[in-house]
C-alpha atoms as a PDB file:
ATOM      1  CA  UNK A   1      -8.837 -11.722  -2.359  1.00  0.00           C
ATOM      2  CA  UNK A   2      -8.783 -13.534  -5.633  1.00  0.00           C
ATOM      3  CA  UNK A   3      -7.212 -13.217  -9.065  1.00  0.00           C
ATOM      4  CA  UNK A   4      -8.707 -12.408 -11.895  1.00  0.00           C
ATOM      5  CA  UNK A   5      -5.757 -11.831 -14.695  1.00  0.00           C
ATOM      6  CA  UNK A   6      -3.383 -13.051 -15.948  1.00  0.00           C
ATOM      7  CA  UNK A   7      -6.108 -16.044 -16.083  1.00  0.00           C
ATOM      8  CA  UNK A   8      -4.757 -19.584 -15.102  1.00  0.00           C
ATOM      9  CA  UNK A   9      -3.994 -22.314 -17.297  1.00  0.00           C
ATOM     10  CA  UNK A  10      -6.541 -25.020 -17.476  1.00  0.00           C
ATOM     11  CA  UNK A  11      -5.776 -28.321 -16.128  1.00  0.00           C
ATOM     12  CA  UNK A  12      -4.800 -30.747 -18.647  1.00  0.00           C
ATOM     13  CA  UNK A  13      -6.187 -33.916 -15.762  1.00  0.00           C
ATOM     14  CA  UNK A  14     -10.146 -33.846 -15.105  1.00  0.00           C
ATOM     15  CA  UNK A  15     -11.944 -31.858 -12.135  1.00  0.00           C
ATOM     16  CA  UNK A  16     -11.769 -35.111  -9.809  1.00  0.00           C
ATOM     17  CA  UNK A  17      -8.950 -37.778  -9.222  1.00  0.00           C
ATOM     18  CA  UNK A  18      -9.267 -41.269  -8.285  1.00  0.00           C
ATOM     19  CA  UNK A  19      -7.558 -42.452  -5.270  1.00  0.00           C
ATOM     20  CA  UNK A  20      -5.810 -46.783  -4.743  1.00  0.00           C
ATOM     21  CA  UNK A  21      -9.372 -47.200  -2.588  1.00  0.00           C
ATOM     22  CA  UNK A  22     -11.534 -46.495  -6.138  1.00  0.00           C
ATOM     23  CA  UNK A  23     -13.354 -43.355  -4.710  1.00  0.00           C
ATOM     24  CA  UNK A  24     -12.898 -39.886  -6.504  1.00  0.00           C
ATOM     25  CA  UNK A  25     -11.830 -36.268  -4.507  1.00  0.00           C
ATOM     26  CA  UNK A  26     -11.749 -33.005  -6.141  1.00  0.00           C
ATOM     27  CA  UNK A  27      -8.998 -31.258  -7.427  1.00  0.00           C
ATOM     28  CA  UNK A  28      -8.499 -28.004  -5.890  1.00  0.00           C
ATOM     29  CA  UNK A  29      -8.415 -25.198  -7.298  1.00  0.00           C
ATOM     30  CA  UNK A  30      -5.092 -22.634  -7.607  1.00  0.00           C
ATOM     31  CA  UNK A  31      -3.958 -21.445  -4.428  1.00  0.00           C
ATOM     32  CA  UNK A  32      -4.712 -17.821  -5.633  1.00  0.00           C
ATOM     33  CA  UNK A  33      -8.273 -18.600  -7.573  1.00  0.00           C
ATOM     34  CA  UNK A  34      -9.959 -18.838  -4.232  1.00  0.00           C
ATOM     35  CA  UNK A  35     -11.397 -16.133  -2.529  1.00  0.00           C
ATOM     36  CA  UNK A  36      -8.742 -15.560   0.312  1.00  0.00           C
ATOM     37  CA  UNK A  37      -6.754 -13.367   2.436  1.00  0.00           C
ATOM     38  CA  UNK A  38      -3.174 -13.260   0.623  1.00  0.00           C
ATOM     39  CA  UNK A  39      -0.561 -12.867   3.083  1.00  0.00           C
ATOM     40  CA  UNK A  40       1.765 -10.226   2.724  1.00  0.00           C
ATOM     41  CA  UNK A  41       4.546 -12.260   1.197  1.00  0.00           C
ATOM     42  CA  UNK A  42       2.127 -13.122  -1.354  1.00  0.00           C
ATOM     43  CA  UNK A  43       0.806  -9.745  -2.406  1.00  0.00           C
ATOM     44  CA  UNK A  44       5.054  -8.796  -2.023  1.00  0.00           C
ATOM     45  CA  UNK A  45       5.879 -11.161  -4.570  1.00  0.00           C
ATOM     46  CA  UNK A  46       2.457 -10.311  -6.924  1.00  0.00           C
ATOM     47  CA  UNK A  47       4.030  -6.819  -6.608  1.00  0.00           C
ATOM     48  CA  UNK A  48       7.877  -7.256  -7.144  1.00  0.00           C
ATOM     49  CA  UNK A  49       9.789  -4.824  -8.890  1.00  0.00           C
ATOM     50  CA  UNK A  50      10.974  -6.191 -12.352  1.00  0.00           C
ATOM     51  CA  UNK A  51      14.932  -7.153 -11.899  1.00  0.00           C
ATOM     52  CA  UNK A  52      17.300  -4.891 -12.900  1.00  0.00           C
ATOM     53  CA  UNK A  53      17.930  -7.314 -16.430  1.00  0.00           C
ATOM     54  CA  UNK A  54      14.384  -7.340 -17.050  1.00  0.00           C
ATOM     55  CA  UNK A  55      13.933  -6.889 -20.588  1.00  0.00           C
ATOM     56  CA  UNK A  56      11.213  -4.284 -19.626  1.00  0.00           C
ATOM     57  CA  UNK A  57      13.933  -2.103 -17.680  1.00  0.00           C
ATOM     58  CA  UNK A  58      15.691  -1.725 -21.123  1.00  0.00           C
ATOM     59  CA  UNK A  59      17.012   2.078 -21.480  1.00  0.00           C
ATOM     60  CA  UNK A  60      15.324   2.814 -18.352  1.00  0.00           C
ATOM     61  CA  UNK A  61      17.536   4.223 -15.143  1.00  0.00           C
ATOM     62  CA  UNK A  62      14.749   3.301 -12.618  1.00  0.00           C
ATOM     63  CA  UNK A  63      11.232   2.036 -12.221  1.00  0.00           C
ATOM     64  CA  UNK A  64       8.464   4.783 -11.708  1.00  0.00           C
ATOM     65  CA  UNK A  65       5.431   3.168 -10.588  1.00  0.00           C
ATOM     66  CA  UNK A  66       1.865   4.783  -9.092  1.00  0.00           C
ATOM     67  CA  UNK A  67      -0.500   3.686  -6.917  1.00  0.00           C
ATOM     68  CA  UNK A  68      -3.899   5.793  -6.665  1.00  0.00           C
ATOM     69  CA  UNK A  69      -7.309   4.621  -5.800  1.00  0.00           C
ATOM     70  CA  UNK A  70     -10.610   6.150  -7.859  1.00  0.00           C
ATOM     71  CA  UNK A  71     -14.448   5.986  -7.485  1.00  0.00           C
ATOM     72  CA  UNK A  72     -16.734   4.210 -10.176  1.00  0.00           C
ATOM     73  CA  UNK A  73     -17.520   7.637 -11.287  1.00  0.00           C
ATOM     74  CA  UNK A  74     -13.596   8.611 -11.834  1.00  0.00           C
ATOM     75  CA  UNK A  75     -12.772  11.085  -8.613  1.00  0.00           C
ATOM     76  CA  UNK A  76      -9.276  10.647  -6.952  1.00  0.00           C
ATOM     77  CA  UNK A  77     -10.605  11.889  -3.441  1.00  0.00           C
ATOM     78  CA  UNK A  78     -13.432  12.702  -1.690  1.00  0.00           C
ATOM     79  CA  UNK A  79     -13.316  16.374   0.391  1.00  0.00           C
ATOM     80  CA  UNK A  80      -9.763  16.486  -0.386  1.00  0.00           C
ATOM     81  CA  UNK A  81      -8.597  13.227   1.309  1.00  0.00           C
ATOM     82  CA  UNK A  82      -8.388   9.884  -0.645  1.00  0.00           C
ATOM     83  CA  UNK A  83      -9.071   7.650   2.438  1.00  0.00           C
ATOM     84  CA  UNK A  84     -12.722   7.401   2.191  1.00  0.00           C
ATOM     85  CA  UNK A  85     -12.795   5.525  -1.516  1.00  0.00           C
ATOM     86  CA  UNK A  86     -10.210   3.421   0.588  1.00  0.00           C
ATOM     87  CA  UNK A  87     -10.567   0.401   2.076  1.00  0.00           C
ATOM     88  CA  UNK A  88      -8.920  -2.881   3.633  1.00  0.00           C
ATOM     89  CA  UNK A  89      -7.349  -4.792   1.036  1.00  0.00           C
ATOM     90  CA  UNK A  90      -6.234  -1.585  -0.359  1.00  0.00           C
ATOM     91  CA  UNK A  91      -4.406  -0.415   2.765  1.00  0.00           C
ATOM     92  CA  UNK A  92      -2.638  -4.008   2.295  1.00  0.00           C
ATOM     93  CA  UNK A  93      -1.223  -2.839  -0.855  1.00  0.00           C
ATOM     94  CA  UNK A  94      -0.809   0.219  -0.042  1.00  0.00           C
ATOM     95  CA  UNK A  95       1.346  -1.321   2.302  1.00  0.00           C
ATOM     96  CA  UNK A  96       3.424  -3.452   0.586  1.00  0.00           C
ATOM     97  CA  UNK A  97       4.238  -0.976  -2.738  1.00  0.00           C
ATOM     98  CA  UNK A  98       6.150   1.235   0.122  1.00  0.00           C
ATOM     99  CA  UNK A  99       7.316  -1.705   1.781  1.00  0.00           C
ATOM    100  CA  UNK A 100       8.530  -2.582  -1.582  1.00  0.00           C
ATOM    101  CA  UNK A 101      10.280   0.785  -2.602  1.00  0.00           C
ATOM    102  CA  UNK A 102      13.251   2.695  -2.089  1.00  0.00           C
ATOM    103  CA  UNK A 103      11.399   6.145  -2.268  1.00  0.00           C
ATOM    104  CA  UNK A 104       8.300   7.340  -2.198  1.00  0.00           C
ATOM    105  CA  UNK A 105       7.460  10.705  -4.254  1.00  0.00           C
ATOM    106  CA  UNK A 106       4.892  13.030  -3.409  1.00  0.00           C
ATOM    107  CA  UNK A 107       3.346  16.083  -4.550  1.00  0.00           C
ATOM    108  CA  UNK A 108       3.582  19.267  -1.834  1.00  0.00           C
ATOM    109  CA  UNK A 109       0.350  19.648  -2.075  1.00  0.00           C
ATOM    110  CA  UNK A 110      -0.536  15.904  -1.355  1.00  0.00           C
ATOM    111  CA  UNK A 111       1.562  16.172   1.369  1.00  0.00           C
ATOM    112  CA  UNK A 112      -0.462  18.766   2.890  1.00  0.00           C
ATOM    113  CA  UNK A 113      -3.664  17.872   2.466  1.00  0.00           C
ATOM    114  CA  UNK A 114      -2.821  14.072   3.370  1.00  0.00           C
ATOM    115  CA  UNK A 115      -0.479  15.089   6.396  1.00  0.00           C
ATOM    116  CA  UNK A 116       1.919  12.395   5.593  1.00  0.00           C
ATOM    117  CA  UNK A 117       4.650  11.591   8.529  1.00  0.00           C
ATOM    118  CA  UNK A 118       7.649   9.422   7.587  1.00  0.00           C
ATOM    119  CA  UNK A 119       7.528   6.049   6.390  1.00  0.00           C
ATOM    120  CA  UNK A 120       7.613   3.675   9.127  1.00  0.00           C
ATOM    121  CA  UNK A 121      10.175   0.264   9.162  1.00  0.00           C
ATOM    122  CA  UNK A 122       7.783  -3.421   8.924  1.00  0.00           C
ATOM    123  CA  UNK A 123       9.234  -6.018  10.385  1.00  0.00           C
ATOM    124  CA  UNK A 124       7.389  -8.117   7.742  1.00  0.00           C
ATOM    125  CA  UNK A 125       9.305  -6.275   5.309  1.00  0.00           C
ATOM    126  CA  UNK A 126      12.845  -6.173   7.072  1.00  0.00           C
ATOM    127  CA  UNK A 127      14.397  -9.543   5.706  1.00  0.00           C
ATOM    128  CA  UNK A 128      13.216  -8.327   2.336  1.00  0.00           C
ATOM    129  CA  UNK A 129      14.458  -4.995   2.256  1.00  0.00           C
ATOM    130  CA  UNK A 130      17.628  -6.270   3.786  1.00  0.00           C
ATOM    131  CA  UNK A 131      18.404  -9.027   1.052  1.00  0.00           C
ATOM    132  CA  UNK A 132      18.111  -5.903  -1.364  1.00  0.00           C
ATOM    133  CA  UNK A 133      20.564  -3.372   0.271  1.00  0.00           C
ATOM    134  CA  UNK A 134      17.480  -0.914   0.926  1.00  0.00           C
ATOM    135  CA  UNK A 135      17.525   1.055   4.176  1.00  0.00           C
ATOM    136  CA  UNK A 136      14.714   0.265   6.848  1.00  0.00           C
ATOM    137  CA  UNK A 137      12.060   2.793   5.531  1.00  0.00           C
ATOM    138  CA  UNK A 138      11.677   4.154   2.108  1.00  0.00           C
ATOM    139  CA  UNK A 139      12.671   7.625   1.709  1.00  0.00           C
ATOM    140  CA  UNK A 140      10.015  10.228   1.226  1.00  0.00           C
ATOM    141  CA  UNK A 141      10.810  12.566  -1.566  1.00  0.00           C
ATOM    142  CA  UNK A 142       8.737  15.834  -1.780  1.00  0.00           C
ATOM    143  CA  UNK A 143       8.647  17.709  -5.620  1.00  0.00           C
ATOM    144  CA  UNK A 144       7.642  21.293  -4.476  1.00  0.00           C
ATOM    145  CA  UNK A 145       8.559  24.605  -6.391  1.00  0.00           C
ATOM    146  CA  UNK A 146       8.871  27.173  -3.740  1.00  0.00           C
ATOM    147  CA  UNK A 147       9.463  24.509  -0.944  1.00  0.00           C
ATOM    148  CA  UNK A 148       6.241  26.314   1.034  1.00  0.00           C
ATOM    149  CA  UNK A 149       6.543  23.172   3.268  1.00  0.00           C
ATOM    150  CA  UNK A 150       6.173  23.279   7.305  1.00  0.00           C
ATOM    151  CA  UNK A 151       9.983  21.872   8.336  1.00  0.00           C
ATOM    152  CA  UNK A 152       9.168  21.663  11.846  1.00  0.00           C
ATOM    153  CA  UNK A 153       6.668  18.451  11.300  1.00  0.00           C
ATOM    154  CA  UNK A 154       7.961  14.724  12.066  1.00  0.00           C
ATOM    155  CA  UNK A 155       8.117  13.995   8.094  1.00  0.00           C
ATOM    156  CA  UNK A 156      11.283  16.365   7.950  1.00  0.00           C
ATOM    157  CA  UNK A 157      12.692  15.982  11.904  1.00  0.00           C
ATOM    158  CA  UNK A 158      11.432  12.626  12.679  1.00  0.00           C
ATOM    159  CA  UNK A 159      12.369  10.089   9.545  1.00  0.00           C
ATOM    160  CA  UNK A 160      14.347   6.829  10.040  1.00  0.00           C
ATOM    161  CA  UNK A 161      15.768   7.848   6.344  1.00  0.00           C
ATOM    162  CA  UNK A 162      16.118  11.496   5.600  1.00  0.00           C
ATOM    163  CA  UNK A 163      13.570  12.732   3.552  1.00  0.00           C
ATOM    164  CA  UNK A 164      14.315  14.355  -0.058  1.00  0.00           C
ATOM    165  CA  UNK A 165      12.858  17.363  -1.415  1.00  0.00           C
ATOM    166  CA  UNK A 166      13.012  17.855  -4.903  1.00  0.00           C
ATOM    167  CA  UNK A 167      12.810  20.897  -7.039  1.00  0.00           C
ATOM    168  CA  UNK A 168      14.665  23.382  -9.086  1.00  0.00           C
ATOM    169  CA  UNK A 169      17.995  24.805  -9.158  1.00  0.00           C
ATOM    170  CA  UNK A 170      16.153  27.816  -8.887  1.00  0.00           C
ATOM    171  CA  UNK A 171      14.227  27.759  -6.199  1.00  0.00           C
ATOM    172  CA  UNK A 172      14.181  29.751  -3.514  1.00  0.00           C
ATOM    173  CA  UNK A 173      18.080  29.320  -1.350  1.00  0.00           C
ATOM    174  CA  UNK A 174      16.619  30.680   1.579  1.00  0.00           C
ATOM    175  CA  UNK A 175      14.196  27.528   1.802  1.00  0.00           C
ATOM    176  CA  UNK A 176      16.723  25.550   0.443  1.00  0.00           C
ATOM    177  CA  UNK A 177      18.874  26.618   3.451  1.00  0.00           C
ATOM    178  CA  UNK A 178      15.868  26.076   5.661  1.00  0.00           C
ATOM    179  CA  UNK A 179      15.132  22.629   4.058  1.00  0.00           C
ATOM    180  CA  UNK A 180      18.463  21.650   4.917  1.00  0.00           C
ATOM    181  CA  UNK A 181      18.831  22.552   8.119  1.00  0.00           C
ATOM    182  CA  UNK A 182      15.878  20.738   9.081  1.00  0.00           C
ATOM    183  CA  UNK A 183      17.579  17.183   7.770  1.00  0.00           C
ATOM    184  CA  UNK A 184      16.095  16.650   4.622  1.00  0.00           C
ATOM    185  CA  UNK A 185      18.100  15.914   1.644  1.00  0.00           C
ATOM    186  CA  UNK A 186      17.764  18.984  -0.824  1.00  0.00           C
ATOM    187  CA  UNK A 187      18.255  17.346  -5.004  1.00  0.00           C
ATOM    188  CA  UNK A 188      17.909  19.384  -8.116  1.00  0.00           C
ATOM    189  CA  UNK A 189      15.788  18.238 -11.127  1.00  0.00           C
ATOM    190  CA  UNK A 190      15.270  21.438 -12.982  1.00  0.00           C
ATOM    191  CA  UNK A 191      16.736  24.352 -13.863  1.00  0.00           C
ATOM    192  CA  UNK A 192      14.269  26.558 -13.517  1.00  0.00           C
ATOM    193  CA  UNK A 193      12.191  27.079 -10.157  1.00  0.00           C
ATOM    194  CA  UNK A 194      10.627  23.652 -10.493  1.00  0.00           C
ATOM    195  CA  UNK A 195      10.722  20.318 -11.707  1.00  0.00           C
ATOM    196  CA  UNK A 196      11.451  18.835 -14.651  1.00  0.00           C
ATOM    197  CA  UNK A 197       9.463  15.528 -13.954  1.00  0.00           C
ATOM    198  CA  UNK A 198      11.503  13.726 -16.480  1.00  0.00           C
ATOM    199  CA  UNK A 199      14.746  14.133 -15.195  1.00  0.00           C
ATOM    200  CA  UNK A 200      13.200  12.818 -11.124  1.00  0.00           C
ATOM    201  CA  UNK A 201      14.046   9.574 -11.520  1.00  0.00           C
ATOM    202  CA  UNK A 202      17.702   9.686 -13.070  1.00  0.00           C
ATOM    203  CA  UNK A 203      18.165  12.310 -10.292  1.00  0.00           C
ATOM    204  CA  UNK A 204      16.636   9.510  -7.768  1.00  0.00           C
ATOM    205  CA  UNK A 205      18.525   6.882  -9.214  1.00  0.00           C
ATOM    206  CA  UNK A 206      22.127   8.550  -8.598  1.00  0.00           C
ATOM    207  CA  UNK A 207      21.299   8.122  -4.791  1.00  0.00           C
ATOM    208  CA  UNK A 208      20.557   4.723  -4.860  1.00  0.00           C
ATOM    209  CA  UNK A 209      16.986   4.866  -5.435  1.00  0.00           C
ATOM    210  CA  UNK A 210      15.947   2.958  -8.108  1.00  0.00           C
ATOM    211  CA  UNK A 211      12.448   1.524  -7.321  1.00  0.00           C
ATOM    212  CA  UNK A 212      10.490   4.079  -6.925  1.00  0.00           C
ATOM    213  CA  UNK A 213       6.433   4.755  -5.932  1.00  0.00           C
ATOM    214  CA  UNK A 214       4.697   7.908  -6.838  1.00  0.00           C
ATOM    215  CA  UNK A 215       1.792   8.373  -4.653  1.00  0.00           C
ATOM    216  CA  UNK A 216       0.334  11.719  -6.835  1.00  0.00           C
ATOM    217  CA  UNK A 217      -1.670  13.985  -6.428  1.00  0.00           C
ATOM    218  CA  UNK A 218      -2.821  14.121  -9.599  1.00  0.00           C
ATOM    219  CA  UNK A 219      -1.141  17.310 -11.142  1.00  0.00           C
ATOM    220  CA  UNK A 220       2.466  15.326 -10.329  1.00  0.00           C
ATOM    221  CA  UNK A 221       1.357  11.992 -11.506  1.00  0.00           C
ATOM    222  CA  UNK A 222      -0.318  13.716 -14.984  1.00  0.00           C
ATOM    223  CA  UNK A 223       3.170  15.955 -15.297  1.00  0.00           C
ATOM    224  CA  UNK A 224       5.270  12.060 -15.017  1.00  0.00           C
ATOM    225  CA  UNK A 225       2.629  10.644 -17.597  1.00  0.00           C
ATOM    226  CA  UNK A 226       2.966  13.489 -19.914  1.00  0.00           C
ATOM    227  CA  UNK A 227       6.986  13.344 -19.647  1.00  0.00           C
ATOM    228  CA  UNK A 228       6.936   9.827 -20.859  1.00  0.00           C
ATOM    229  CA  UNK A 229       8.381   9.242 -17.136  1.00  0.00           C
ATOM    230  CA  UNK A 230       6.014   6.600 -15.932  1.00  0.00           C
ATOM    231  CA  UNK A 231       6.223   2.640 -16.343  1.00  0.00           C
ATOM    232  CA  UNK A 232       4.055   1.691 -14.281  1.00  0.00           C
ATOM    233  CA  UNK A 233      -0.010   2.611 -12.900  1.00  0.00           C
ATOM    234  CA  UNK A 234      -1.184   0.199  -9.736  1.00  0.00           C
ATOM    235  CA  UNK A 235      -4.519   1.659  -9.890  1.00  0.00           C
ATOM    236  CA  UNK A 236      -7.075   0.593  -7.202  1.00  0.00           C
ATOM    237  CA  UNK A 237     -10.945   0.981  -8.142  1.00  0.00           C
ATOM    238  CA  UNK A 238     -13.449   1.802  -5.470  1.00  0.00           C
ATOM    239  CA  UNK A 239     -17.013   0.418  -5.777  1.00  0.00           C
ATOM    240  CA  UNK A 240     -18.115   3.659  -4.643  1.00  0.00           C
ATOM    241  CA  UNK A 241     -19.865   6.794  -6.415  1.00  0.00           C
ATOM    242  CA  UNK A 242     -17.975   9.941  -5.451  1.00  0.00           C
ATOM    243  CA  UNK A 243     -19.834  12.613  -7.463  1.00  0.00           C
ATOM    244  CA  UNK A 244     -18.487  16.303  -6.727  1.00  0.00           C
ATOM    245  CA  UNK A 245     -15.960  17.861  -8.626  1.00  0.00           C
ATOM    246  CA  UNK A 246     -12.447  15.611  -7.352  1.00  0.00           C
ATOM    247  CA  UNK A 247     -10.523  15.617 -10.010  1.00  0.00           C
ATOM    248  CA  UNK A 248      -9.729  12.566 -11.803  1.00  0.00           C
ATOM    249  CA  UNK A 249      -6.269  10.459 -10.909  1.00  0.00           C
ATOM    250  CA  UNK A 250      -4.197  12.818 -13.589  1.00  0.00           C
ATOM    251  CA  UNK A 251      -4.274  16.175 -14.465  1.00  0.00           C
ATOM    252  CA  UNK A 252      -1.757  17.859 -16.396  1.00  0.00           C
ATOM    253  CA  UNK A 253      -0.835  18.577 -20.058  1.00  0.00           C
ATOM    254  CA  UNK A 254      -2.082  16.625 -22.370  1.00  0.00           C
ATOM    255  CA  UNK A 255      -0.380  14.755 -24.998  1.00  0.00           C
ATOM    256  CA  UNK A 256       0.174  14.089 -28.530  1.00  0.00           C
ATOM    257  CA  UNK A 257      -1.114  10.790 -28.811  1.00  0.00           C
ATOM    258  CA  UNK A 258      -2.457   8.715 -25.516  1.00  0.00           C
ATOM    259  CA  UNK A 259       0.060   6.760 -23.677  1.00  0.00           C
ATOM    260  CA  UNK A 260      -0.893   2.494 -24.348  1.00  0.00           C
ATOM    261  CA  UNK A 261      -0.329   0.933 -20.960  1.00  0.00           C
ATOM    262  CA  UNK A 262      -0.632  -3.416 -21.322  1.00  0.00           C
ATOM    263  CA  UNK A 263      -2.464  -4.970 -18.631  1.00  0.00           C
ATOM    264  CA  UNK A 264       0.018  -6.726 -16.169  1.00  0.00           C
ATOM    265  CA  UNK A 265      -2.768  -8.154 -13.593  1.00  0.00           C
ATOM    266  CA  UNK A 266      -6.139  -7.630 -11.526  1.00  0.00           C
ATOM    267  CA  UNK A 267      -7.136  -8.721  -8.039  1.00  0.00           C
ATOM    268  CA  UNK A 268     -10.356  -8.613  -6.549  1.00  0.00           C
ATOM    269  CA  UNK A 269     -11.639  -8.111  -2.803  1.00  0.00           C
ATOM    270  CA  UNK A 270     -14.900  -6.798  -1.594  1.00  0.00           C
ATOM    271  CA  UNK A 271     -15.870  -5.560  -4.537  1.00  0.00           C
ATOM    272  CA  UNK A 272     -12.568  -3.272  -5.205  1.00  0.00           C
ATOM    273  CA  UNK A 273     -10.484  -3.895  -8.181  1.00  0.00           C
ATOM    274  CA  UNK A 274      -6.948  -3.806  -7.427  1.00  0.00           C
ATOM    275  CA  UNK A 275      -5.327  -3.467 -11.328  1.00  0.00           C
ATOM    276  CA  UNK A 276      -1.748  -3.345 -12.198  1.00  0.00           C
ATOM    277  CA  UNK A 277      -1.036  -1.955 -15.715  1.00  0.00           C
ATOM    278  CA  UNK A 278       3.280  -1.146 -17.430  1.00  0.00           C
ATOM    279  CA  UNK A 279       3.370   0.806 -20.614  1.00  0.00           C
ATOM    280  CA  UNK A 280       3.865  -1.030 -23.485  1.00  0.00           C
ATOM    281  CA  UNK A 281       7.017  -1.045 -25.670  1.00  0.00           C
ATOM    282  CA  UNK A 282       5.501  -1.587 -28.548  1.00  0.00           C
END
């Protein structure tokens, strides 16, 4: 792995150095110029949350970041799964964004079709997690409407932190009920049956959860865009050609006037483009 932006500074002393015998040796490059496996301390700290007194946090409760991985051609999965544009280094930083977060949120339907399970605890990650009073695991939190979720699967009986579901103060109180029973923590962000997706991370935040990853599918992650909800897009680009009718990383409403994201950094490994963008303030 290597990175490409932000670019490094040039050196202000010449390419070689001269050493008390007379003779010249190179100078070497940046530690992170070179094409290299980055440990995972290194891609945690290229992937830190800003701090709380970030400038960039102004106004905002939380920090709402996605991570999604697309073809050349612009699809978001292949036959319905999103593992097979995947690939190594992206699994790293896959990784290490839920390593790094106190929540992960999830579409119903992406937890369906992806048959996600609880996040596990890294023991590369405990010391971390512990210096910033998070639990072991980040929580899962499901948005669903009707809560048509299967309660009897590990993700809701088997989670070292309980996992949310999120959805309206209308839905359905018999799956509420149901929901609850099973261990997950039941939150309301909407009045209606569903969610309003800019109220999900206030509504995160009041439980503690403050950095927060959004995983999709792409109807949740367009309805966060479109609700102005979303600071940040880790966005991973395949060198692959999908074809088929996926559907691109968002899908939703669309907006007034296109959202301006500022590039915040790219990494490169294999040929996949690992690209880190914040919305800008301006």
């Amino acid at each position: 792995m290597r990175r490409l932006y932000p670019p490094f500074a040039q050196p202000t002393a010449p390419s070689v150095t001269a050493r008390e015998d007379g003779n010249t040796v190179p100078v070497p490059a940046p530690a992170d110029a070179a094409d290299r496996e980055w440990s995972l301390d290194e891609l945690a700290e290229a992937y830190a949350y800003p701090a709380a007194d970030d400038p960039v946090r102004a106004g905002r409760t939380g920090w709402l970041r996605a991570n999604m991985v697309s073809s050349m051609d612009g699809a978001a999965h292949h036959e319905g799964r999103s593992q097979p544009l995947s690939g190594a280094a992206d699994m790293r930083i896959f990784g290490v964004l839920r390593g790094l977060a106190d929540a992960v949120v999830v579409g119903a339907e992406t937890v369906r079709q992806e048959g996600y399970r609880p996040a596990r605890a890294r023991e590369a990650f405990a010391a971390r997690r512990a210096a910033a009073a998070q639990g072991p695991a980040p929580a899962i939190a499901v948005v669903t409407a009707g809560l048509g979720l299967d309660f009897t699967l590990p993700l809701f009986t088997e989670p070292l932190v309980p996992t949310v579901v999120l959805t309206g103060a209308g839905a359905p109180s018999d799956r509420v009920d149901e929901a609850r029973a099973a261990g997950a923590e039941v939150l309301f962000a909407g009045e209606g049956l569903g969610v309003d997706p800019a109220r999900v991370t206030a509504v995160l935040a009041e439980r503690g959860h403050t950095r927060l990853l959004t995983e999709g599918g792409p109807s949740l992650l367009g309805q966060f865009a479109a609700a102005d909800a979303l600071d940040e897009m880790c966005l991973s680009l395949a060198p692959v050609v999908a074809v088929g009718a996926a559907p691109r990383i968002m899908s939703g409403p669309e907006v007034a006037v296109p959202e301006r994201f500022a590039l915040a950094a790219v990494l490169e490994e294999a040929g996949f483009l690992f690209t880190r963008y914040r919305r800008s303030r301006q």
